[in-house]
Protein backbone atom coordinates (compact mmCIF):
# COMPACT_ATOMS: atom_id res chain seq x y z
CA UNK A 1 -33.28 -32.55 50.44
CA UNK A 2 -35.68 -34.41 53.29
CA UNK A 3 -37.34 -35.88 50.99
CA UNK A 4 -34.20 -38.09 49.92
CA UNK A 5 -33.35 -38.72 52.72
CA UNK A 6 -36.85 -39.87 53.82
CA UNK A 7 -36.36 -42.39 50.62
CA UNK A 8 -32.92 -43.84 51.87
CA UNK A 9 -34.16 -44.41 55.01
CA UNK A 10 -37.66 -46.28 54.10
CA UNK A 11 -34.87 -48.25 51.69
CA UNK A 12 -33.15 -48.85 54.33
CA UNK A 13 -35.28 -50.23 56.36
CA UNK A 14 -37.28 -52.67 53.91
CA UNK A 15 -33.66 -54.07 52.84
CA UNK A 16 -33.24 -54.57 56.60
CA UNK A 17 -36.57 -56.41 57.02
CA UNK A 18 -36.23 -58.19 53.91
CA UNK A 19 -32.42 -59.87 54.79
CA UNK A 20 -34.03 -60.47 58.29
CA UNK A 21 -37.08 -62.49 56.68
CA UNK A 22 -34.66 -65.68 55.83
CA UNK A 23 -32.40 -65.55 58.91
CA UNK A 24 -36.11 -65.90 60.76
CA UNK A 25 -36.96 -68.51 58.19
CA UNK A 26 -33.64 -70.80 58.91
CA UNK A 27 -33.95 -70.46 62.68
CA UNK A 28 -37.16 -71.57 62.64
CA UNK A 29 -36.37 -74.49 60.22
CA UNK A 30 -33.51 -75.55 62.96
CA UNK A 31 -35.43 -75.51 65.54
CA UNK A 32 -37.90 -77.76 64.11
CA UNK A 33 -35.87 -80.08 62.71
CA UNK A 34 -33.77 -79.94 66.14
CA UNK A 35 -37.25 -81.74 67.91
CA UNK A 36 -37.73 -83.70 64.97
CA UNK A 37 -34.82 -85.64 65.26
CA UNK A 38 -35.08 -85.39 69.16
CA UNK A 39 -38.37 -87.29 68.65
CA UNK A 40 -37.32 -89.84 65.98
CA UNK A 41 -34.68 -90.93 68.90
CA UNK A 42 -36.49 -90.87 70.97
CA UNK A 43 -39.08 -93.69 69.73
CA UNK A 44 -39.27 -97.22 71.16
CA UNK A 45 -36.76 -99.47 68.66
């Protein structure tokens, strides 16, 4: 019986990870573009 529940939780935690990987991906990805466009203001005309 521990040993299923060992398996749900390992499951558990790699879908965790895994729907945490693109959340990471797209904050990243704002941020950047963020001082990106920042900096293309910014330049002379």
């Amino acid at each position: 019986m521990m040993c299923c529940n060992m398996f749900k939780y390992i499951v558990f935690r790699v879908a965790s990870l895994l729907a945490g990987v693109p959340l990471a991906a797209a904050a990243y990805a704002g941020k950047f573009g963020i001082q990106a466009w920042q900096a293309f203001k910014a330049r002379p005309p």
